[in-house]
N, C-alpha and C. Protein backbone atom coordinates (compact mmCIF):
# COMPACT_ATOMS: atom_id res chain seq x y z
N UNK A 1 35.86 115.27 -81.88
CA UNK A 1 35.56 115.33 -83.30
C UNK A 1 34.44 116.34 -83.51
N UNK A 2 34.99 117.18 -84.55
CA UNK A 2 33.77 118.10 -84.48
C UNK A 2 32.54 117.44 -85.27
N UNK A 3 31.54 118.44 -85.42
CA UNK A 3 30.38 118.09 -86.32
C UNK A 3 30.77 118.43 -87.81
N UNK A 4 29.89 117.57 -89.03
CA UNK A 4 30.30 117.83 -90.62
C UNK A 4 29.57 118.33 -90.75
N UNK A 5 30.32 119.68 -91.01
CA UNK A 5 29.69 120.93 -91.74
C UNK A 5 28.59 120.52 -92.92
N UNK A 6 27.08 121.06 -93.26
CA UNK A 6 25.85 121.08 -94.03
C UNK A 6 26.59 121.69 -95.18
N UNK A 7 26.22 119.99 -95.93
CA UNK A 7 26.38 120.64 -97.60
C UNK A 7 25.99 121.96 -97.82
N UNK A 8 26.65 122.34 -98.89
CA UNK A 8 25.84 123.66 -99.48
C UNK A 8 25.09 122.72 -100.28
N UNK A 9 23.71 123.36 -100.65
CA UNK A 9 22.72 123.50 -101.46
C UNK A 9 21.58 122.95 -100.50
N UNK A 10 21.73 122.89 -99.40
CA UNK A 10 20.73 122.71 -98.12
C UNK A 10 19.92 123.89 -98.00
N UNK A 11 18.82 123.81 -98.21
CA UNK A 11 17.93 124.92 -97.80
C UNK A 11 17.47 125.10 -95.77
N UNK A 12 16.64 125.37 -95.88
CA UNK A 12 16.23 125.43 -94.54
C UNK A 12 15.88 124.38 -93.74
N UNK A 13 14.65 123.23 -94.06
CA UNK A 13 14.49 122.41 -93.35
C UNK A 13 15.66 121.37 -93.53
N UNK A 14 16.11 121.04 -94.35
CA UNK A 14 17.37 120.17 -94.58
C UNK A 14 18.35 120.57 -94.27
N UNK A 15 18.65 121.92 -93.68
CA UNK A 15 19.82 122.25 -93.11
C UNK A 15 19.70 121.95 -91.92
N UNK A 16 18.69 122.22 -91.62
CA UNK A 16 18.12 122.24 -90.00
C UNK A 16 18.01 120.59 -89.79
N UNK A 17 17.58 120.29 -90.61
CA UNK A 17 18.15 118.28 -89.83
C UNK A 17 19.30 118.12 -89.95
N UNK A 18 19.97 118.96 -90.81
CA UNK A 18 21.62 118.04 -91.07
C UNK A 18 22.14 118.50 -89.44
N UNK A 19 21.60 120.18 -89.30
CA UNK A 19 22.62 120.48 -87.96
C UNK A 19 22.08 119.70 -86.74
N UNK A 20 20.81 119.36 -86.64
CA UNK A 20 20.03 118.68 -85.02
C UNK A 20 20.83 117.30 -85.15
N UNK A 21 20.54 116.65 -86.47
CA UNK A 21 21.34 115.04 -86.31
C UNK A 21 22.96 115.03 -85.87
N UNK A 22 23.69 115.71 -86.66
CA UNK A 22 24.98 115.86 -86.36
C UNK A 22 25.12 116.23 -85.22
N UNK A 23 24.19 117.00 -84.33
CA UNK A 23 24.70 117.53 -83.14
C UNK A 23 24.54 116.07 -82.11
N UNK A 24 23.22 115.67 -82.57
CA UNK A 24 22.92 114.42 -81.52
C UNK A 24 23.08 113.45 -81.62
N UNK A 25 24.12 112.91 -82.86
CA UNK A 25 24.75 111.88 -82.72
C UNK A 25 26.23 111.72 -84.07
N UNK A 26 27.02 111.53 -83.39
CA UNK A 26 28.74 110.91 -84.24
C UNK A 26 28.09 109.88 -85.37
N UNK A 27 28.62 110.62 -87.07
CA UNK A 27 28.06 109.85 -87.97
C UNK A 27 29.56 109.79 -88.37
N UNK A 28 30.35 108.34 -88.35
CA UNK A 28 31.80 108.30 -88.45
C UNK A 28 31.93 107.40 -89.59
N UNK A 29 30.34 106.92 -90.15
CA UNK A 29 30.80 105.91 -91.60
C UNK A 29 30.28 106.99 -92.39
N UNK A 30 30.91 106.54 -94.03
CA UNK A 30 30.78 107.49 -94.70
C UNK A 30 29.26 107.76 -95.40
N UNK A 31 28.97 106.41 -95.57
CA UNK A 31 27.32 105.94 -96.21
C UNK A 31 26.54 106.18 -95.59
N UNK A 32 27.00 106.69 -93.73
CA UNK A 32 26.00 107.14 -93.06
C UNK A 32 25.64 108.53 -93.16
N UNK A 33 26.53 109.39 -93.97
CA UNK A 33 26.79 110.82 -94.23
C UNK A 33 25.63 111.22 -95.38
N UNK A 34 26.40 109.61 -95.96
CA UNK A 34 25.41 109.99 -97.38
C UNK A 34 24.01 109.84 -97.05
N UNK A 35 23.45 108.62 -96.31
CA UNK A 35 21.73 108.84 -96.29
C UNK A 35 21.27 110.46 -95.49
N UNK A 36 22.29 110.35 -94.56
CA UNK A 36 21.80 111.68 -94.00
C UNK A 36 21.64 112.66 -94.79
N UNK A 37 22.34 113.04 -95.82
CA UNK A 37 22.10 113.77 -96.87
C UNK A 37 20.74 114.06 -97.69
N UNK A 38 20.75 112.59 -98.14
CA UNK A 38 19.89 111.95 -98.54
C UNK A 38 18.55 112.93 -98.23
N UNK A 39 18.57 112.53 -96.28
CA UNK A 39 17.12 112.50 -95.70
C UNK A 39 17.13 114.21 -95.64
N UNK A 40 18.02 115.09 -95.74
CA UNK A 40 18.13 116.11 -95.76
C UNK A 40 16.96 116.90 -96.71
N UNK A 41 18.33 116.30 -97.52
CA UNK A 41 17.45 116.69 -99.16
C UNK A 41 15.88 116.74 -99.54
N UNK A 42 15.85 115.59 -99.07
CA UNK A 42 14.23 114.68 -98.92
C UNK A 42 13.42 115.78 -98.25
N UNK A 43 13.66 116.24 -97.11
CA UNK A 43 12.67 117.31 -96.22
C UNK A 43 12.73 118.78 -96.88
N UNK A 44 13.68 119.30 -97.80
CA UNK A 44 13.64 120.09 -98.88
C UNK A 44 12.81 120.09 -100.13
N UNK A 45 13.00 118.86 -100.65
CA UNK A 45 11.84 118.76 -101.26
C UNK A 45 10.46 118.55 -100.81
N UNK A 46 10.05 118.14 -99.82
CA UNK A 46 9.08 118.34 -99.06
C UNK A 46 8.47 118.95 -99.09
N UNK A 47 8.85 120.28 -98.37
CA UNK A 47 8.79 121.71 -98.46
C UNK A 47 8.70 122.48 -99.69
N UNK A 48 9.29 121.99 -100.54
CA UNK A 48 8.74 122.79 -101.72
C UNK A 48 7.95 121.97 -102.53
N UNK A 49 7.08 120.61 -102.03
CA UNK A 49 6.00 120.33 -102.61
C UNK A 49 4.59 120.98 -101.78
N UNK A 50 4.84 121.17 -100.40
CA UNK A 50 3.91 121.77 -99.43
C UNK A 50 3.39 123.15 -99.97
N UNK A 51 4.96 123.66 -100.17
CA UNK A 51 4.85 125.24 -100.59
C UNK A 51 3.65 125.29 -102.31
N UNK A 52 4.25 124.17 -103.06
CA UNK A 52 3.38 124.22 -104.13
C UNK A 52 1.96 123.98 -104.40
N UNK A 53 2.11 123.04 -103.40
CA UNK A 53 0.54 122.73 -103.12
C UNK A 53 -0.73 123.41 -102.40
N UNK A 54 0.13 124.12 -101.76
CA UNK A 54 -0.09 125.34 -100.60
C UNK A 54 -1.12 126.58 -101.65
N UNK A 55 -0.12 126.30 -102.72
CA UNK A 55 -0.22 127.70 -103.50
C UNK A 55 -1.42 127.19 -104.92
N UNK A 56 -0.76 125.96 -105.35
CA UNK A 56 -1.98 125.48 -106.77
C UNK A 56 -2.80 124.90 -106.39
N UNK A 57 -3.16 124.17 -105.21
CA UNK A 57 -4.15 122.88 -104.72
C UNK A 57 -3.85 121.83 -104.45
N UNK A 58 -4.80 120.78 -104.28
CA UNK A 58 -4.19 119.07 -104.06
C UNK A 58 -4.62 118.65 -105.70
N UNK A 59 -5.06 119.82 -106.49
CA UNK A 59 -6.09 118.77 -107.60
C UNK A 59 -5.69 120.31 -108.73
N UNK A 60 -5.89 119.54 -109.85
CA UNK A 60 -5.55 120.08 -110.82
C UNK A 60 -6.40 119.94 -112.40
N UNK A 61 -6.58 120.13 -113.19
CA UNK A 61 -7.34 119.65 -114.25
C UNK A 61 -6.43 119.30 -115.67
N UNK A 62 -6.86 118.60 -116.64
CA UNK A 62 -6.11 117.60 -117.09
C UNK A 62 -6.29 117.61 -118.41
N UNK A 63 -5.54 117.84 -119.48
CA UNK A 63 -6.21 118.49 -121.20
C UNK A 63 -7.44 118.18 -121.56
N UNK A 64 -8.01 116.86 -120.55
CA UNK A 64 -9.81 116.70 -120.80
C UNK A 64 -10.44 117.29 -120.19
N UNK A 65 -10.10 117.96 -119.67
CA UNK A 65 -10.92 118.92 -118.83
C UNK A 65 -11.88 117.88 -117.14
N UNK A 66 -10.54 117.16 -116.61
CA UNK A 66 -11.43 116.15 -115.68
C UNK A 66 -10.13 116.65 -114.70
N UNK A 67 -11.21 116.55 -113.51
CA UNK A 67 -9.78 117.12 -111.91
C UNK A 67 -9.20 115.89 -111.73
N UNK A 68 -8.06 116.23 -111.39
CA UNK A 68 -6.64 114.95 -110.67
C UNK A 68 -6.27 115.39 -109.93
N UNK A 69 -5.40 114.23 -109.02
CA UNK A 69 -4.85 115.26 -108.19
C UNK A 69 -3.33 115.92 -108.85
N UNK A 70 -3.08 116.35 -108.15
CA UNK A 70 -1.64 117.45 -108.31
C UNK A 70 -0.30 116.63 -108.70
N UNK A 71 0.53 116.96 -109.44
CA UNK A 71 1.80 116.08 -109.36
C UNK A 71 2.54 115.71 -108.31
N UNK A 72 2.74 117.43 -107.47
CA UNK A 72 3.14 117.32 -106.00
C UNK A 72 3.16 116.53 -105.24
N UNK A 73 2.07 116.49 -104.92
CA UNK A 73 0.98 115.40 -104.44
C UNK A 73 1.38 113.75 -104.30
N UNK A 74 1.61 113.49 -104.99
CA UNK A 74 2.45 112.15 -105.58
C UNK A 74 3.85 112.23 -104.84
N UNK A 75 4.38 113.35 -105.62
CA UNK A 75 5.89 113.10 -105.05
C UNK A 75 6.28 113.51 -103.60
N UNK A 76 5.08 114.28 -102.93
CA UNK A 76 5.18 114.65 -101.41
C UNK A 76 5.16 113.41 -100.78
N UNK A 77 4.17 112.13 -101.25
CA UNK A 77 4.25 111.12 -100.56
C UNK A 77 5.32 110.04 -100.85
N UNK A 78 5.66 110.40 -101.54
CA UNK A 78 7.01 109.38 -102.35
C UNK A 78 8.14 109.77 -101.11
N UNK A 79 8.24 111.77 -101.04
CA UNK A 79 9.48 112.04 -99.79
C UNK A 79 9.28 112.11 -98.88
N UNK A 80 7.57 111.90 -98.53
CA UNK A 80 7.62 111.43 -96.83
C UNK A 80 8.09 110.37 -96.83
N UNK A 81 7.58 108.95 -97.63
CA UNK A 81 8.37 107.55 -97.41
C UNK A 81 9.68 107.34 -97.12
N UNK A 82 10.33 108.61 -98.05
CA UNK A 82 11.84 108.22 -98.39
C UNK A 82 12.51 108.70 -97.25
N UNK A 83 12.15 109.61 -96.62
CA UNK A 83 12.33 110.26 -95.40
C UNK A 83 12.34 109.39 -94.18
N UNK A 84 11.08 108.68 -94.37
CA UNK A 84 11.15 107.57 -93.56
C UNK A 84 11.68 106.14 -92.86
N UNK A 85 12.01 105.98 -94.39
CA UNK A 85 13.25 105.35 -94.15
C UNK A 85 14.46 105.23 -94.36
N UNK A 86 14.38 106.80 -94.75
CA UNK A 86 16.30 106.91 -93.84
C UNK A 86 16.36 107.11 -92.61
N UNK A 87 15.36 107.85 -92.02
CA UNK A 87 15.12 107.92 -90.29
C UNK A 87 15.12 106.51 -89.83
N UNK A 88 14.72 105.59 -90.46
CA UNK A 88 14.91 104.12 -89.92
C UNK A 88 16.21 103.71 -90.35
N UNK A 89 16.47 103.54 -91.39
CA UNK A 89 17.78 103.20 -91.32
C UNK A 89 19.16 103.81 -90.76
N UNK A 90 18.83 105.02 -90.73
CA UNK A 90 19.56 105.38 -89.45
C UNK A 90 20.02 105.58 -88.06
N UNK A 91 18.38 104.72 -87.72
CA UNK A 91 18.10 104.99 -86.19
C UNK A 91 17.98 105.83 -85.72
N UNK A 92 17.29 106.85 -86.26
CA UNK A 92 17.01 107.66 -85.41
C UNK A 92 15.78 107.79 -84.65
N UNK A 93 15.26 107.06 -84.69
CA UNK A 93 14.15 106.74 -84.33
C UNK A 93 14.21 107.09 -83.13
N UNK A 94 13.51 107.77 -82.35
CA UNK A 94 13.14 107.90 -81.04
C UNK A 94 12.63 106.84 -79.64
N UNK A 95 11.60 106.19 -80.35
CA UNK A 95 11.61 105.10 -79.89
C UNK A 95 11.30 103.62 -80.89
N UNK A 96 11.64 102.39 -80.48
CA UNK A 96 11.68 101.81 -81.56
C UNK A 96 10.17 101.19 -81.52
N UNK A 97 9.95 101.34 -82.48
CA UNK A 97 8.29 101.00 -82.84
C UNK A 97 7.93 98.73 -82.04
N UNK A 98 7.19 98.43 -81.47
CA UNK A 98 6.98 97.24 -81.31
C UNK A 98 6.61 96.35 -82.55
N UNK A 99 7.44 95.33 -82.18
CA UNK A 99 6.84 94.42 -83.90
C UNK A 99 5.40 94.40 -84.52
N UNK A 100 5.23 94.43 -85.45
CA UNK A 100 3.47 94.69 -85.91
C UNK A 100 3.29 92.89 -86.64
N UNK A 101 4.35 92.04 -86.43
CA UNK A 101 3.77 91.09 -86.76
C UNK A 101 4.32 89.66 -86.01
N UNK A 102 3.54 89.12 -85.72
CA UNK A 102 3.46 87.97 -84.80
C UNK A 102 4.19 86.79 -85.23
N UNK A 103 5.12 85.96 -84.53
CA UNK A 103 6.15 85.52 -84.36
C UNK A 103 5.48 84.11 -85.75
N UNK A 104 6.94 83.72 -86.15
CA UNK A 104 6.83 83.08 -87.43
C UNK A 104 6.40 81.69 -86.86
N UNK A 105 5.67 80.78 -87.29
CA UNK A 105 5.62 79.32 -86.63
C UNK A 105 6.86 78.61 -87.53
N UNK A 106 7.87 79.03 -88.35
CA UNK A 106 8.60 78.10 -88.94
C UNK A 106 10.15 79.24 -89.38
């Protein structure tokens, strides 16, 4: 079975995960196509919140004339999360993290 060809409208870093995942592992359900997408997308926008932030700041000023931070800013951490867990829900996880919480008494 070959690999599924990268949507168009994939830029660079989201192309570049669609081709490393597909290469290193058979995604044969369809919903698994779609988060991959998903997480694609996600590292695209990423990148062009990095790139923006890169370029206007982390902080911005506000019709009162008081600094905030950036809109970017916000939504960079919104697509690291989201990123995150499609990498979990997909398993791709490298290694699987140890439980962070101690066994239920009930």
């Amino acid at each position: 079975m070959s690999n599924p060809k990268a949507p168009t409208g994939l830029r660079g870093p989201g192309r570049r995960f669609w081709k490393a995942a597909t290469r290193e592992r058979v995604f044969s359900e369809s919903h698994d196509l779609a988060r991959l997408l998903i997480g694609a997308r996600t590292l695209d926008e990423i990148a062009a919140d990095e790139a923006t932030l890169a370029t206007e700041g982390r902080f911005t000023v506000d019709r009162w004339g008081r600094r905030v931070a950036h809109p970017a800013l916000k939504s960079l951490q919104e697509n690291r999360a989201l990123f995150l867990r499609v990498i979990r829900e997909l398993a791709l996880d490298l290694v699987a993290p140890e439980d962070s919480r101690p066994p239920r008494q009930y």
